[in-house]
PDB file of N, CA and C in Angstrom:
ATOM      1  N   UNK A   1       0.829  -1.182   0.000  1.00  0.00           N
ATOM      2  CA  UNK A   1       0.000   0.000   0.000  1.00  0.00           C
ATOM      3  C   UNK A   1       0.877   1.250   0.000  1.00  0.00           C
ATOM      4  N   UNK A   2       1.762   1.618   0.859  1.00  0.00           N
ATOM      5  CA  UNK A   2       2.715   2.810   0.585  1.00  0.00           C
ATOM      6  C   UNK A   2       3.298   2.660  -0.163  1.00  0.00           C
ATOM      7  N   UNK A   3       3.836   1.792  -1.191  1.00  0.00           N
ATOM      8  CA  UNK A   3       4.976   1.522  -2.330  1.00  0.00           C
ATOM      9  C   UNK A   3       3.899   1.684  -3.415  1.00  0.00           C
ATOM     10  N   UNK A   4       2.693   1.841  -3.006  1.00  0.00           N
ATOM     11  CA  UNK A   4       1.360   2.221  -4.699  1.00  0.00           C
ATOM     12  C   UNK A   4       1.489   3.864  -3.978  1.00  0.00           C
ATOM     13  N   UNK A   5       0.952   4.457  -2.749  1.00  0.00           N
ATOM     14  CA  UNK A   5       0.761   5.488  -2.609  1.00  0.00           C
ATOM     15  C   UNK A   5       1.749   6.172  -2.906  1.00  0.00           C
ATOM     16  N   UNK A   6       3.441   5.999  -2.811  1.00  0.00           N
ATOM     17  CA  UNK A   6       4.168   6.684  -2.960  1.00  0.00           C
ATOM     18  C   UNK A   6       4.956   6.684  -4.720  1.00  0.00           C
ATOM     19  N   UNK A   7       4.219   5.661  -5.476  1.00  0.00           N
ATOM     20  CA  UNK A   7       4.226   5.777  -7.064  1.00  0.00           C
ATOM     21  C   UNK A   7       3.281   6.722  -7.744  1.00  0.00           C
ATOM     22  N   UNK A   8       2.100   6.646  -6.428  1.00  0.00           N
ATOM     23  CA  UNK A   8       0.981   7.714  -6.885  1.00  0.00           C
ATOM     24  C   UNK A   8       1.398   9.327  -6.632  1.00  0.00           C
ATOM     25  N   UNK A   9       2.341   9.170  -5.774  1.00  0.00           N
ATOM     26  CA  UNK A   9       2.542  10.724  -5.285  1.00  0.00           C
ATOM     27  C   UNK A   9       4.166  11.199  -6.511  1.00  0.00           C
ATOM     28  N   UNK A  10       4.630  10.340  -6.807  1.00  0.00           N
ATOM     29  CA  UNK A  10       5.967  10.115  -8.253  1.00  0.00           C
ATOM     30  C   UNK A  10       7.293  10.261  -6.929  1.00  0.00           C
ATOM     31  N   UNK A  11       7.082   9.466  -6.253  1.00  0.00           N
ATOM     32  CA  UNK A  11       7.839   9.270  -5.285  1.00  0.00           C
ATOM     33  C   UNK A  11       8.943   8.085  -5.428  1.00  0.00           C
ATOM     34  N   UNK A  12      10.035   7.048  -5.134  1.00  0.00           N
ATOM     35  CA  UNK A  12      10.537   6.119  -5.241  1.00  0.00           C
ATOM     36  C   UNK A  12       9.898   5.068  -4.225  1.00  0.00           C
ATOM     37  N   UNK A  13       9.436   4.396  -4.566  1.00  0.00           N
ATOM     38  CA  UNK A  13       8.306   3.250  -4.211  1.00  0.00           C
ATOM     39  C   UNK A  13       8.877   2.391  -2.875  1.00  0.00           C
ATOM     40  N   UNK A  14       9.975   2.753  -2.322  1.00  0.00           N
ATOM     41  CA  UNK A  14      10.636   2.116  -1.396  1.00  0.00           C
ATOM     42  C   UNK A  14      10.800   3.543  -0.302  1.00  0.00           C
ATOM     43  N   UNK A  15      10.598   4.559  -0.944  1.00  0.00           N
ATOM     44  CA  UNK A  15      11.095   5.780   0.370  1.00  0.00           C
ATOM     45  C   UNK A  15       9.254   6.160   0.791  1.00  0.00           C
ATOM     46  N   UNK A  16       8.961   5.636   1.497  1.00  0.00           N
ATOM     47  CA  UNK A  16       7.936   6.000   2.665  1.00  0.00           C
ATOM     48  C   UNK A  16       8.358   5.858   4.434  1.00  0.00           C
ATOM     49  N   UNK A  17       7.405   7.000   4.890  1.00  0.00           N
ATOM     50  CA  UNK A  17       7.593   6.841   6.321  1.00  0.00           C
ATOM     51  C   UNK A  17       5.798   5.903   6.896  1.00  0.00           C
ATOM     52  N   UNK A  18       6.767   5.098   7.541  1.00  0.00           N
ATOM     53  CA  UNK A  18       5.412   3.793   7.693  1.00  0.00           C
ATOM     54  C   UNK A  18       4.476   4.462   8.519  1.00  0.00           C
ATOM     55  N   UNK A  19       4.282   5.612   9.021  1.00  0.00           N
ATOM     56  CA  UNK A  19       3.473   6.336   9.868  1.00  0.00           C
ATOM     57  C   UNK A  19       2.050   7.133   9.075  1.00  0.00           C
ATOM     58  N   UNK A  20       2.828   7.763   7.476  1.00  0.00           N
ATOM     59  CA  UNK A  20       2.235   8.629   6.589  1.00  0.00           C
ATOM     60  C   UNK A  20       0.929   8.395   6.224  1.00  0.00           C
ATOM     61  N   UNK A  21       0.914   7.082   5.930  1.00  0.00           N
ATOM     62  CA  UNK A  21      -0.683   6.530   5.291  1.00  0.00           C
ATOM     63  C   UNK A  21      -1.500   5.882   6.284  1.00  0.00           C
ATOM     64  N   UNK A  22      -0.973   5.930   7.746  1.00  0.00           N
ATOM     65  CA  UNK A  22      -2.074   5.714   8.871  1.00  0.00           C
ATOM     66  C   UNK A  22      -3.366   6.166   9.672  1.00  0.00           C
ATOM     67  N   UNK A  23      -3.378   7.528   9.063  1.00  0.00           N
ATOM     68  CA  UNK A  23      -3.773   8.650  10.003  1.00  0.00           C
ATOM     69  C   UNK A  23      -4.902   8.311   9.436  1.00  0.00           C
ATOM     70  N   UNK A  24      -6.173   9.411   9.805  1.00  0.00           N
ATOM     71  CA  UNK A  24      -7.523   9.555   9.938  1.00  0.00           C
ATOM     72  C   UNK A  24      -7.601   9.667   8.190  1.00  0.00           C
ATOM     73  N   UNK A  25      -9.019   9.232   7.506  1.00  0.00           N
ATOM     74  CA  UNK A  25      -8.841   8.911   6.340  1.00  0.00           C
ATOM     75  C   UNK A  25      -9.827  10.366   5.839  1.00  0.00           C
ATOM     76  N   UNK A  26     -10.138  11.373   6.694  1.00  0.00           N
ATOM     77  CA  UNK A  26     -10.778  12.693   6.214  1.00  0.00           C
ATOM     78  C   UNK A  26     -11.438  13.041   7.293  1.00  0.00           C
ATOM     79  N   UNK A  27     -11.975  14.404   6.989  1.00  0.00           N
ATOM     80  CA  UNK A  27     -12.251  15.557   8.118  1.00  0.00           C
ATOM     81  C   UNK A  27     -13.753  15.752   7.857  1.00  0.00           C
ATOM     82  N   UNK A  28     -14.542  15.146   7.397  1.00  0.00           N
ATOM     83  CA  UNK A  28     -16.017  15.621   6.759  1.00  0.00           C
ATOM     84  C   UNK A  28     -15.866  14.050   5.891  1.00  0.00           C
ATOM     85  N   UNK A  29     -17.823  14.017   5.855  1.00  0.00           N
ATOM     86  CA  UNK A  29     -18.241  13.070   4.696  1.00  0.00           C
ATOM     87  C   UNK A  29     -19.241  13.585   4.019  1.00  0.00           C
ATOM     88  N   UNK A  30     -19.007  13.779   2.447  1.00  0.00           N
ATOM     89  CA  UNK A  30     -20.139  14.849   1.755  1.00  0.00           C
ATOM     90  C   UNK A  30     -20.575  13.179   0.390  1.00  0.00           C
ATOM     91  N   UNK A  31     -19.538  12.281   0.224  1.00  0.00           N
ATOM     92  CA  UNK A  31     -19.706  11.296  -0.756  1.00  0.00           C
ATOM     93  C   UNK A  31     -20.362   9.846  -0.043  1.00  0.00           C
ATOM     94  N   UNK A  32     -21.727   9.698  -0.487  1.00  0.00           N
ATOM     95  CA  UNK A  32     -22.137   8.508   0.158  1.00  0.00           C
ATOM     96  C   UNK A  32     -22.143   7.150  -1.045  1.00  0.00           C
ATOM     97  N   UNK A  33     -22.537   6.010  -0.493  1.00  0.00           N
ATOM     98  CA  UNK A  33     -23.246   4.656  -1.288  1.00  0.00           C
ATOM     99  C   UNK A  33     -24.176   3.956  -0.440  1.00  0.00           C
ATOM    100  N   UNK A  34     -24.863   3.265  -0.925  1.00  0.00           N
ATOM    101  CA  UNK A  34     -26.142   2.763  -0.397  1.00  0.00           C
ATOM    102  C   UNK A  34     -25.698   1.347  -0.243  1.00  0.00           C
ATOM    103  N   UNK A  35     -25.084   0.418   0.619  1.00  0.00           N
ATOM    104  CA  UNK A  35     -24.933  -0.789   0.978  1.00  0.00           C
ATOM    105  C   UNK A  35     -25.933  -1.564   0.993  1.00  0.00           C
ATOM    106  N   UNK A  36     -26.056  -2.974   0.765  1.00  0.00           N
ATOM    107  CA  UNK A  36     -26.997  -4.509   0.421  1.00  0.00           C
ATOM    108  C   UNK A  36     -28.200  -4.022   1.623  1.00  0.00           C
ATOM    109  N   UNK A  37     -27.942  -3.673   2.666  1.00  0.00           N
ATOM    110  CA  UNK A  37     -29.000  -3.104   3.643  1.00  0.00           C
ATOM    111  C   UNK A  37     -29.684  -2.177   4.515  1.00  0.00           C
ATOM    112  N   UNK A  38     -29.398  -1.259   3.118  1.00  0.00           N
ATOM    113  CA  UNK A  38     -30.073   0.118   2.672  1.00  0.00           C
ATOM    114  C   UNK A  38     -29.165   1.256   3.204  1.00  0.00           C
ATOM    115  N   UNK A  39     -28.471   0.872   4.313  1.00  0.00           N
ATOM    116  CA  UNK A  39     -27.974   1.668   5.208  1.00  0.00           C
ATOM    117  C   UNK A  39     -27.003   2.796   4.053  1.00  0.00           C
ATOM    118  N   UNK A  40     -26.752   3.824   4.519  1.00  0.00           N
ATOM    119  CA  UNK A  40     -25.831   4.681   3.829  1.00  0.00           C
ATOM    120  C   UNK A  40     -24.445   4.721   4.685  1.00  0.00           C
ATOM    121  N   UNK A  41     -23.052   4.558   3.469  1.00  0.00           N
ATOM    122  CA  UNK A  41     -21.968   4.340   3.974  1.00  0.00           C
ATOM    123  C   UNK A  41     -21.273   5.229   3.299  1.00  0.00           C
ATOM    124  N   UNK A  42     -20.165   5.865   4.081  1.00  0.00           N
ATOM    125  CA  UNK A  42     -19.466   7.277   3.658  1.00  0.00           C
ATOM    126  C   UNK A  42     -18.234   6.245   2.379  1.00  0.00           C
ATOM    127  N   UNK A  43     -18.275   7.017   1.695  1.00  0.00           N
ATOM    128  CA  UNK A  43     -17.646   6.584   0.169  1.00  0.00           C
ATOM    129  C   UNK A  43     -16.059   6.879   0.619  1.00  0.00           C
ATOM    130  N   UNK A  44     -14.908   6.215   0.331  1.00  0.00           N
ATOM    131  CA  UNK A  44     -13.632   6.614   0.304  1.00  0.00           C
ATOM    132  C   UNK A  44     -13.201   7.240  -1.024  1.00  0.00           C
ATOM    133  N   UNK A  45     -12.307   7.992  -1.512  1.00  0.00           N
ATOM    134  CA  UNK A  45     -11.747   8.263  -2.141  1.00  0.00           C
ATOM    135  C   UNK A  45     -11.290   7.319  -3.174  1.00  0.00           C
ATOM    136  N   UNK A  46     -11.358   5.944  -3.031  1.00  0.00           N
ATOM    137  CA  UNK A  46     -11.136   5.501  -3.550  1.00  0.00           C
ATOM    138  C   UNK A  46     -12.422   4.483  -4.508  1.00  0.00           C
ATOM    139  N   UNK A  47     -13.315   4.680  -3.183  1.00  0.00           N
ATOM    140  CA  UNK A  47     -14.652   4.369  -4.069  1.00  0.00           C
ATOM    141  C   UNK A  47     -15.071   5.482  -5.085  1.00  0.00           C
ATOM    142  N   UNK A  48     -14.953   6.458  -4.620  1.00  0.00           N
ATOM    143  CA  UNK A  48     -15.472   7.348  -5.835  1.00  0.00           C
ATOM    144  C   UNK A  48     -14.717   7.570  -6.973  1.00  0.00           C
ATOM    145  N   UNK A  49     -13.518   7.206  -6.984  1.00  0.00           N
ATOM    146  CA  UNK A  49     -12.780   6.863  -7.886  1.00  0.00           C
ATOM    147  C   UNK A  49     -13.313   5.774  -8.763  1.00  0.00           C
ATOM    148  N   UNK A  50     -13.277   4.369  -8.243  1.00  0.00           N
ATOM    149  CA  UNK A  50     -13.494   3.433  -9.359  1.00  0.00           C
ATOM    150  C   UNK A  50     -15.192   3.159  -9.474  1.00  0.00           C
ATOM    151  N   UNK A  51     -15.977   3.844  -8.695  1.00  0.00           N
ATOM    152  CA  UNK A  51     -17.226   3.327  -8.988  1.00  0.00           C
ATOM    153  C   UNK A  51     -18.075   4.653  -9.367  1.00  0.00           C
ATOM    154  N   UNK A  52     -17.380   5.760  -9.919  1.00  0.00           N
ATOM    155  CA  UNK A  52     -18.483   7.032 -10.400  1.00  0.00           C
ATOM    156  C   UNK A  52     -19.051   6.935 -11.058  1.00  0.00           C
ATOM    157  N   UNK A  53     -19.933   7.384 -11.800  1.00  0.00           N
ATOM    158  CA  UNK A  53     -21.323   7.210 -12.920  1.00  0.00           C
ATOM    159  C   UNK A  53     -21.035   8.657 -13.528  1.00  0.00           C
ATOM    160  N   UNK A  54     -21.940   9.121 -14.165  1.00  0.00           N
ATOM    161  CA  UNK A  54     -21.892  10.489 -15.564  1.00  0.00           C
ATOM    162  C   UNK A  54     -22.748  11.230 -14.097  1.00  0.00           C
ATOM    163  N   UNK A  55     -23.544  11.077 -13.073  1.00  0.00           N
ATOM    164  CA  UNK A  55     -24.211  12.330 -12.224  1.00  0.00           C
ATOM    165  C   UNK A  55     -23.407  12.461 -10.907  1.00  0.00           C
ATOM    166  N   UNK A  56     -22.771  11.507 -10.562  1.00  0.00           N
ATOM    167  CA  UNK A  56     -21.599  11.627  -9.339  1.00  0.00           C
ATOM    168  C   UNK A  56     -21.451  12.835  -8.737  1.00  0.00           C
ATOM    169  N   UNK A  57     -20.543  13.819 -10.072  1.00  0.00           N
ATOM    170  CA  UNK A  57     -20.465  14.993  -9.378  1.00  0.00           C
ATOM    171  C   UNK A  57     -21.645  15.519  -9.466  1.00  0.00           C
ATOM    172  N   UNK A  58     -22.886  15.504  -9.987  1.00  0.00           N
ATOM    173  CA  UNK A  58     -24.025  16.728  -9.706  1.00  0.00           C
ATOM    174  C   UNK A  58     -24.668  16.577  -7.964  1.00  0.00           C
ATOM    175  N   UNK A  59     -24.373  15.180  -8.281  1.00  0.00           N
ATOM    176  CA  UNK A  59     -25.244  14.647  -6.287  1.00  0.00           C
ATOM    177  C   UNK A  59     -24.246  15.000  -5.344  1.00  0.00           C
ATOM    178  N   UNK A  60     -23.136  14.465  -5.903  1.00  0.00           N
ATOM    179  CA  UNK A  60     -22.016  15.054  -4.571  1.00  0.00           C
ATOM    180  C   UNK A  60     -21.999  16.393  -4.120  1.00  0.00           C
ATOM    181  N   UNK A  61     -21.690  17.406  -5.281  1.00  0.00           N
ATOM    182  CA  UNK A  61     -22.074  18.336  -5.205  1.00  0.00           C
ATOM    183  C   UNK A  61     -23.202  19.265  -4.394  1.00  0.00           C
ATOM    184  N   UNK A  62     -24.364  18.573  -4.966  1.00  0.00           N
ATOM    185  CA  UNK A  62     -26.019  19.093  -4.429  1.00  0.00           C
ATOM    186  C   UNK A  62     -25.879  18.603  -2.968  1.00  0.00           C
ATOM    187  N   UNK A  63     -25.195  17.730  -2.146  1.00  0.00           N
ATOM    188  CA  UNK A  63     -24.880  17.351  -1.127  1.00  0.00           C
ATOM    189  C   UNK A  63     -24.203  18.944  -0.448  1.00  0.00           C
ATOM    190  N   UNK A  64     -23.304  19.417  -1.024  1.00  0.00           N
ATOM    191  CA  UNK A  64     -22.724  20.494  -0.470  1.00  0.00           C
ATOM    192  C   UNK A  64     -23.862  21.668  -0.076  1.00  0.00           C
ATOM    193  N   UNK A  65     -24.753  21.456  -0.840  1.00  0.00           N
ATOM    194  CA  UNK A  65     -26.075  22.640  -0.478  1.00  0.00           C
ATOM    195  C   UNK A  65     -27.039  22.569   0.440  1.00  0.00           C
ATOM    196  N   UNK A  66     -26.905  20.494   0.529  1.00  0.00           N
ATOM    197  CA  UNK A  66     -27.714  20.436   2.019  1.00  0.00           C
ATOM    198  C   UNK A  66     -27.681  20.066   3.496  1.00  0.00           C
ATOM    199  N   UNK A  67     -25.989  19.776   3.505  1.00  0.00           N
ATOM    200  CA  UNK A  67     -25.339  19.162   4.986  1.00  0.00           C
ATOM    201  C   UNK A  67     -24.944  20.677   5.617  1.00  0.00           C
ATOM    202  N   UNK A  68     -24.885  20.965   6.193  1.00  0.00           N
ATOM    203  CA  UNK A  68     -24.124  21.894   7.483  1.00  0.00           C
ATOM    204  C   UNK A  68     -22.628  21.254   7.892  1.00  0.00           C
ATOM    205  N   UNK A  69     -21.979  21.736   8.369  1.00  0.00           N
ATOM    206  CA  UNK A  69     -20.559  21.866   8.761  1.00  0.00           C
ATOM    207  C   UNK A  69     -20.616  20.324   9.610  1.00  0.00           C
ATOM    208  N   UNK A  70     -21.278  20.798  10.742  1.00  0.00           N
ATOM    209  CA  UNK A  70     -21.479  19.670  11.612  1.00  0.00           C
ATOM    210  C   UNK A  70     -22.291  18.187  11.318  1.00  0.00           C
ATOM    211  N   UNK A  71     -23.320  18.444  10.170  1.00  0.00           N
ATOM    212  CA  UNK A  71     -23.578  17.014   9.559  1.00  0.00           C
ATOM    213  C   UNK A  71     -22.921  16.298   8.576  1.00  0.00           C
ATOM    214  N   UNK A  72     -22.088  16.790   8.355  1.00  0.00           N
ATOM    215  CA  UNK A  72     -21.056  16.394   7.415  1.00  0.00           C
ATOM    216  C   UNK A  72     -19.564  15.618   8.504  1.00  0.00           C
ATOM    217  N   UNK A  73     -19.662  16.139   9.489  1.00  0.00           N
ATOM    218  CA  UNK A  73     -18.180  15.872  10.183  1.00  0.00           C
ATOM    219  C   UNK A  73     -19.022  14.495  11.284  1.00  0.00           C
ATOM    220  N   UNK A  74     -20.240  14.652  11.332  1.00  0.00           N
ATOM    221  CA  UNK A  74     -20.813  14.014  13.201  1.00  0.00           C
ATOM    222  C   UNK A  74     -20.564  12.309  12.514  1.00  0.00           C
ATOM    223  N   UNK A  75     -21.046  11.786  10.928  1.00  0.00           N
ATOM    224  CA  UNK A  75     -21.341  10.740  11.214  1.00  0.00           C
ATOM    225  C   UNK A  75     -19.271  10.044  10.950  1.00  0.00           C
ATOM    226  N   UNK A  76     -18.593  10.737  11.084  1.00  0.00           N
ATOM    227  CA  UNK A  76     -17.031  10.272  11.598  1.00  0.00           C
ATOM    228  C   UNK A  76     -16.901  10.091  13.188  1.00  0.00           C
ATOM    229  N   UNK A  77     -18.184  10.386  13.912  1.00  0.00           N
ATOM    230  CA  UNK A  77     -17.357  10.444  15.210  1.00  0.00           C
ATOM    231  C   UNK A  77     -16.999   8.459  15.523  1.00  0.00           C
ATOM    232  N   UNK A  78     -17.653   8.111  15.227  1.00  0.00           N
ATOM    233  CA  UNK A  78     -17.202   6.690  15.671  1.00  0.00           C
ATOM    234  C   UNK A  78     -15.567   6.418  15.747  1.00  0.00           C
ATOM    235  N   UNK A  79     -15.195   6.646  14.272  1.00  0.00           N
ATOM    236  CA  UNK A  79     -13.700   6.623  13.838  1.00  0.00           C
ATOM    237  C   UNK A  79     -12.796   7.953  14.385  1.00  0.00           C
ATOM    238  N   UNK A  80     -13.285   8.914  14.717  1.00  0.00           N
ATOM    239  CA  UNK A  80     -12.484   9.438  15.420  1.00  0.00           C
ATOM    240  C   UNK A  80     -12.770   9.652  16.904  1.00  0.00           C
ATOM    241  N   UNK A  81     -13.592   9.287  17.268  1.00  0.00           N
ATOM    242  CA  UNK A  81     -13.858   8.633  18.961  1.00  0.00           C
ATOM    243  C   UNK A  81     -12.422   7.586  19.022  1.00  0.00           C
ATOM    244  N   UNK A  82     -12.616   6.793  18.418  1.00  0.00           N
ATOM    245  CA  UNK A  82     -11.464   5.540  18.944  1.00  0.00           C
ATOM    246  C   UNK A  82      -9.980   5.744  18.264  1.00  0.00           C
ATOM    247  N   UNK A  83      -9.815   6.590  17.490  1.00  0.00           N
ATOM    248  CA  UNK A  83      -8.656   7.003  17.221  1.00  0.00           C
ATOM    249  C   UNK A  83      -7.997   8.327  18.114  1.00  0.00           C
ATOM    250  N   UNK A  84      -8.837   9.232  18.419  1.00  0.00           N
ATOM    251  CA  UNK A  84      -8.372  10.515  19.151  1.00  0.00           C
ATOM    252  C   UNK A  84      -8.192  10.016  20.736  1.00  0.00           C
ATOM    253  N   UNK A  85      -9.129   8.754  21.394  1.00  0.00           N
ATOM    254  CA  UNK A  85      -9.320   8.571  22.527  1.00  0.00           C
ATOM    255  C   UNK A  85      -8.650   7.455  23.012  1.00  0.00           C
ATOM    256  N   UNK A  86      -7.676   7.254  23.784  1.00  0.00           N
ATOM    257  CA  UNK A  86      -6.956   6.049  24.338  1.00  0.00           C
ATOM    258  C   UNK A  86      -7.927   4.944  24.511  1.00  0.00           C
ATOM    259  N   UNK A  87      -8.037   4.184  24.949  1.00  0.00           N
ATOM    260  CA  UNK A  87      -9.251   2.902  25.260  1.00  0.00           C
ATOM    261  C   UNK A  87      -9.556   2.994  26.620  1.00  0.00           C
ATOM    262  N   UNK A  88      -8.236   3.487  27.492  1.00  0.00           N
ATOM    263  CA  UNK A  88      -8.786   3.151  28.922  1.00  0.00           C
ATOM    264  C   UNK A  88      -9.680   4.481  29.271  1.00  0.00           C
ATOM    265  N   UNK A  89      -9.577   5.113  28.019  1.00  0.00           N
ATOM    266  CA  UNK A  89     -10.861   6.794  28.520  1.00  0.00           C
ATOM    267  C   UNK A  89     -11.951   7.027  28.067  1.00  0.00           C
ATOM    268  N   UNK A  90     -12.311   5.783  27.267  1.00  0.00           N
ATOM    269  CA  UNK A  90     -13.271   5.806  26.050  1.00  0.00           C
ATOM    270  C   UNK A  90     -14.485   5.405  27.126  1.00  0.00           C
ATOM    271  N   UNK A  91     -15.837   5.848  27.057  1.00  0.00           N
ATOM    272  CA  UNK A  91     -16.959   5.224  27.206  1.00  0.00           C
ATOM    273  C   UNK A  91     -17.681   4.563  26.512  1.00  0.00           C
ATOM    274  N   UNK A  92     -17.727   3.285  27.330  1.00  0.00           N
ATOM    275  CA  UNK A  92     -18.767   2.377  26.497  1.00  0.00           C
ATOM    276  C   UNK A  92     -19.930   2.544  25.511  1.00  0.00           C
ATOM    277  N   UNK A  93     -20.331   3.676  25.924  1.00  0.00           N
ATOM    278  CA  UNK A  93     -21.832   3.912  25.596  1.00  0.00           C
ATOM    279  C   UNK A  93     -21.576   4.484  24.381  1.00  0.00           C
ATOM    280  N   UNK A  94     -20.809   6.106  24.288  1.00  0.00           N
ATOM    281  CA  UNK A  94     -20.085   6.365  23.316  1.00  0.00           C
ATOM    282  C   UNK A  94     -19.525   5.595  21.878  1.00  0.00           C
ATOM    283  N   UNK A  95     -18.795   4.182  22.297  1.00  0.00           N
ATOM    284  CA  UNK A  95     -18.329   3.396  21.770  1.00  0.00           C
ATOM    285  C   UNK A  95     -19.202   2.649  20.989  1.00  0.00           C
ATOM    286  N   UNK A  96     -20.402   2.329  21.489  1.00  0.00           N
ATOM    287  CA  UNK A  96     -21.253   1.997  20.678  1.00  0.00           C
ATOM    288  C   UNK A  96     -22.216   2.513  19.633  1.00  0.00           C
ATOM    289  N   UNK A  97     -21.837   3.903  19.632  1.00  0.00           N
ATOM    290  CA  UNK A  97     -22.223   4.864  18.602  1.00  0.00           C
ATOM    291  C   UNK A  97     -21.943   4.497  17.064  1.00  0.00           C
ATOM    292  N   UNK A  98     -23.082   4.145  16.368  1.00  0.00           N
ATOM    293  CA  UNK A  98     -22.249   4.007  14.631  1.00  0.00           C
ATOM    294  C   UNK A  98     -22.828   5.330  14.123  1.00  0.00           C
ATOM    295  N   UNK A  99     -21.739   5.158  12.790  1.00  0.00           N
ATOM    296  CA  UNK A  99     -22.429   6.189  11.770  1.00  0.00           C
ATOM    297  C   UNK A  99     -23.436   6.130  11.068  1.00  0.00           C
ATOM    298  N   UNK A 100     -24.370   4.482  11.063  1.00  0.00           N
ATOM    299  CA  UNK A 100     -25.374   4.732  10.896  1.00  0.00           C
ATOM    300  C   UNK A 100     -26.527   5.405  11.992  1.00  0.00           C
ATOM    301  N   UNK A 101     -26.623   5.411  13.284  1.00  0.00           N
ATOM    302  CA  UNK A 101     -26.928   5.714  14.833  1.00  0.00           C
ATOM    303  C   UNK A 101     -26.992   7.077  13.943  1.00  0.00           C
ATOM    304  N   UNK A 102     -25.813   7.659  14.185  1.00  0.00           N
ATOM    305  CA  UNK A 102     -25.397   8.740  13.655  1.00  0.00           C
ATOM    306  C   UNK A 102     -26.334  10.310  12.422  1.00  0.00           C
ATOM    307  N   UNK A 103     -26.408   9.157  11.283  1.00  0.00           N
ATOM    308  CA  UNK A 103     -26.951   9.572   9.899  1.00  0.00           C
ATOM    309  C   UNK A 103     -28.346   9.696  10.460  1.00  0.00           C
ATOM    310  N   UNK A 104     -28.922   8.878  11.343  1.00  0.00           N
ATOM    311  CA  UNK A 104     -30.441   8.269  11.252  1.00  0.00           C
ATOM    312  C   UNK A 104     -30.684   9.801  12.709  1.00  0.00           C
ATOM    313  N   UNK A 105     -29.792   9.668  13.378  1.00  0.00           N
ATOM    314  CA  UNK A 105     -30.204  10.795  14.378  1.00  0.00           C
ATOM    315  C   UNK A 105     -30.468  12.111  13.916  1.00  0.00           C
ATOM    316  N   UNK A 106     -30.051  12.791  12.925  1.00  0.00           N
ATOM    317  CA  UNK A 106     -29.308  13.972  11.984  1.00  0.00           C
ATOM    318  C   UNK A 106     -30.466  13.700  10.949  1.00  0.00           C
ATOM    319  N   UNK A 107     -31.175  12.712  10.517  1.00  0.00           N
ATOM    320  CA  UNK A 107     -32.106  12.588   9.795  1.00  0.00           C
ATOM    321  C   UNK A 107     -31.377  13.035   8.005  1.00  0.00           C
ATOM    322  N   UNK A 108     -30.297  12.675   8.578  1.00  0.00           N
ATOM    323  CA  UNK A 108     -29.441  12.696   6.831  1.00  0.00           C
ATOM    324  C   UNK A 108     -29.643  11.881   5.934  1.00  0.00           C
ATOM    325  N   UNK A 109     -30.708  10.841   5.874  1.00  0.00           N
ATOM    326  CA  UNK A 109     -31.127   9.846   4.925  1.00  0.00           C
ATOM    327  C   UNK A 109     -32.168  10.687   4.376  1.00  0.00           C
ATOM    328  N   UNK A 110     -32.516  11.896   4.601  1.00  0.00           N
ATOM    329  CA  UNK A 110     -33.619  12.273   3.682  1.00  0.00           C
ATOM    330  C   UNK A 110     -33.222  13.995   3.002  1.00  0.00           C
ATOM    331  N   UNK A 111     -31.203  14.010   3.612  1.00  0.00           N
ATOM    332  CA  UNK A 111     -30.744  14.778   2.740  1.00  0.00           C
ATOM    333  C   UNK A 111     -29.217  14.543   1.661  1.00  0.00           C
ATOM    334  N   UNK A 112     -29.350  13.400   1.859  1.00  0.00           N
ATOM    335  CA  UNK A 112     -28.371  12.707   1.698  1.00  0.00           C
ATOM    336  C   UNK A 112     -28.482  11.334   0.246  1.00  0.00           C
ATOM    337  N   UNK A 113     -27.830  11.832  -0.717  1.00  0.00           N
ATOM    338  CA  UNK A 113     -28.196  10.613  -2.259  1.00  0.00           C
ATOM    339  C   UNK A 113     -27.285  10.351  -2.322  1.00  0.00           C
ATOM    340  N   UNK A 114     -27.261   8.907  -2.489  1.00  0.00           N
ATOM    341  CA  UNK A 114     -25.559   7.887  -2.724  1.00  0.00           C
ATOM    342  C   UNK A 114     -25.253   8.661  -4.373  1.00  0.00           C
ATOM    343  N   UNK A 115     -24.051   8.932  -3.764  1.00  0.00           N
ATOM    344  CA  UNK A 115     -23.465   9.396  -5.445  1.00  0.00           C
ATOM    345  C   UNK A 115     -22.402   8.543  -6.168  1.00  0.00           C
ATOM    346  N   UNK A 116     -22.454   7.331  -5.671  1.00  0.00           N
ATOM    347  CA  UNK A 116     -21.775   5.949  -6.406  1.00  0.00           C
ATOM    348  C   UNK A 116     -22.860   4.868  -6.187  1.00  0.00           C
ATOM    349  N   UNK A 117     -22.412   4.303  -7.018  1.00  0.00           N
ATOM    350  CA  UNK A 117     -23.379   3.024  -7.269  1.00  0.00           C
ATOM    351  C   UNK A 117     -21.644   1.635  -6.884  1.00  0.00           C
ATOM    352  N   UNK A 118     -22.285   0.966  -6.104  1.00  0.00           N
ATOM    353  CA  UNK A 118     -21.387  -0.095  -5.914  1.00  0.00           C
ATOM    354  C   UNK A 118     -21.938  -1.416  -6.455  1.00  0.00           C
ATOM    355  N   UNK A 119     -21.579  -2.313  -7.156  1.00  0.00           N
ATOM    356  CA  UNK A 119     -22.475  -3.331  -7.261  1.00  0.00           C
ATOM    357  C   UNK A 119     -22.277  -4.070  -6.398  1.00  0.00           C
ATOM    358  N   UNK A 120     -23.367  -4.722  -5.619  1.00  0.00           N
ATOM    359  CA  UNK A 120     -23.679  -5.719  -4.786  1.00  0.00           C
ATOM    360  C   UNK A 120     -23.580  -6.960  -5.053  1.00  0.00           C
TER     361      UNK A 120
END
């Protein structure tokens, strides 16, 4: 994985620091897909890469006109709950928070259109 990321960056495929490609994978989620059980799942960069369609960018986009700052960043807290927080400080309850919990609290399934299609 760092010897592709660092061919992708025109780097020498052997000079990475093993730390670089660990970190948090983004700061906001504006790109969704619709998973086998309905649920909506934040798209990586790399999904929207190999699975875009010809309207991708118009929905992704139109997404930017209807999330707020904070509905765009809340359904990451799971992944950055357990990355920012040691384990012995974490609360349980907390911990059991998903980003679907999340989407469904925020009522973002009714502002929110998968802008990749994944096949199932």
């Amino acid at each position: 994985m760092h010897r592709a990321y660092n061919l992708m960056r025109g780097r020498p495929a052997e000079d990475f620091d093993q730390d670089h490609t660990s970190g948090l994978r983004s700061d906001f989620v504006l790109g969704y897909f619709q998973d086998n059980l309905g649920r909506l799942q934040a798209a990586s960069g790399l999904d929207l890469a190999l699975h875009n369609h010809p309207k991708s960018w118009e929905i992704f986009s139109g997404v930017l006109d209807r999330l707020t700052l904070q509905q765009a960043m809340a359904p990451l807290f799971p992944e950055l709950y357990s990355a920012l927080y040691p384990v012995a400080e974490q609360q349980p309850e907390l911990s059991k928070i998903t980003a679907d919990d999340i989407i469904n609290f925020y009522g973002l399934t009714e502002k929110i259109v998968p802008c990749i299609s994944i096949p199932l």
